[in-house]
C-alpha atoms as a PDB file:
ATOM      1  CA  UNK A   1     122.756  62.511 132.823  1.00  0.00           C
ATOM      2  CA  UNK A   2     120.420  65.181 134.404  1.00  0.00           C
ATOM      3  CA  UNK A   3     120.806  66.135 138.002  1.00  0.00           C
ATOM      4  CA  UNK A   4     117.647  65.107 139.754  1.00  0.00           C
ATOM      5  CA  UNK A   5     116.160  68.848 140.862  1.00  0.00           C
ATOM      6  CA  UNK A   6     113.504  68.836 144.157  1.00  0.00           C
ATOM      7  CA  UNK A   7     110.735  71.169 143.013  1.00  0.00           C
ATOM      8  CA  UNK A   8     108.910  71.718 146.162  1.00  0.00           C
ATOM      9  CA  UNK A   9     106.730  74.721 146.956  1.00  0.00           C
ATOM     10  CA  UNK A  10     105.508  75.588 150.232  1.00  0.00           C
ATOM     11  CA  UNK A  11     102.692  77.091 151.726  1.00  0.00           C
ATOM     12  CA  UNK A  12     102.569  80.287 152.927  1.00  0.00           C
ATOM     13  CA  UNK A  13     105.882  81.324 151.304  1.00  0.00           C
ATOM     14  CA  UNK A  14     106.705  84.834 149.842  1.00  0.00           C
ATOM     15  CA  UNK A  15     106.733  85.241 145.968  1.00  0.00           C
ATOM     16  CA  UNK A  16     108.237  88.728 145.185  1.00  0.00           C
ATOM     17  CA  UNK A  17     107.189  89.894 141.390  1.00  0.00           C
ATOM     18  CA  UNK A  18     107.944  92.730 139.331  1.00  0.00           C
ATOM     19  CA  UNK A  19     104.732  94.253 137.277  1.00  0.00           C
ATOM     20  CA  UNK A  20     103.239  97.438 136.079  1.00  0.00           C
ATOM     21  CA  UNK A  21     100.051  98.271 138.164  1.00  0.00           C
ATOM     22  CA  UNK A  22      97.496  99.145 135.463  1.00  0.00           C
ATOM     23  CA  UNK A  23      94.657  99.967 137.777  1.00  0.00           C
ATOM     24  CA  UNK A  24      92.984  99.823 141.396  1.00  0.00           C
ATOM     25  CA  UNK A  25      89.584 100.104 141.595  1.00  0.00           C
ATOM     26  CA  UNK A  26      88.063  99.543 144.430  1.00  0.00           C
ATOM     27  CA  UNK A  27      89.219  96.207 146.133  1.00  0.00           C
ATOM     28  CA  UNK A  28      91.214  94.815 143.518  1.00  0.00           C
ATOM     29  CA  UNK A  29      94.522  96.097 142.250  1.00  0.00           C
ATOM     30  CA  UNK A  30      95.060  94.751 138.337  1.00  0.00           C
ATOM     31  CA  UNK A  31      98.986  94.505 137.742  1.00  0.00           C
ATOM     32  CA  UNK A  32     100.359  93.245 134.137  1.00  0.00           C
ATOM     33  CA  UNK A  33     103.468  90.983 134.536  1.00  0.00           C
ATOM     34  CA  UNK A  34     104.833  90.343 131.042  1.00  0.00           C
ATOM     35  CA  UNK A  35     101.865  90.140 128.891  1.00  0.00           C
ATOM     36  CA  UNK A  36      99.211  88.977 131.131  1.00  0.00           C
ATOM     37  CA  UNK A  37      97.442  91.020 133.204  1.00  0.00           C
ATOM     38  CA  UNK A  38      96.081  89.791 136.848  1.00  0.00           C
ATOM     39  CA  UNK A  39      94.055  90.866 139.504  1.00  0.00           C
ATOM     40  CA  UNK A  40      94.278  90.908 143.309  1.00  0.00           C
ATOM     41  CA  UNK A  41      92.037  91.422 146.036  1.00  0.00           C
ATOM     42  CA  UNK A  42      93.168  93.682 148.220  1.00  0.00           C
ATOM     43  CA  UNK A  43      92.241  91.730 151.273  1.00  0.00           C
ATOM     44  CA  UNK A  44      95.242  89.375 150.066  1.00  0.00           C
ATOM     45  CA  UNK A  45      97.940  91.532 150.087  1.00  0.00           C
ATOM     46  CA  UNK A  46     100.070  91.933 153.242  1.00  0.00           C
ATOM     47  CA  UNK A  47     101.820  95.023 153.172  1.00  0.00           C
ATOM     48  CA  UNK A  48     105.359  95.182 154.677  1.00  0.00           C
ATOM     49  CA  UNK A  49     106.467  97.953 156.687  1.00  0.00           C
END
């Protein structure tokens, strides 16, 4: 039998990835992650000092 697993995401919670930044242009910054590639606003991002 299968141990039941709680798969609950919050909001506002921190996801940390590793990826290749391809490009920034702009406002966006386009970062590949595996084989996709995606694309952030900058106004998103919250640097941390």
């Amino acid at each position: 039998m299968e141990a039941k697993q709680d798969k609950k995401i919050s909001v506002d919670s921190t996801i940390s990835l590793k990826g290749l930044v391809k490009a920034i242009f702009n406002d966006t910054i386009h970062i590949q992650i595996g084989g996709k590639i995606i694309t952030l606003p900058t106004s998103e991002l919250q640097l941390e000092k």
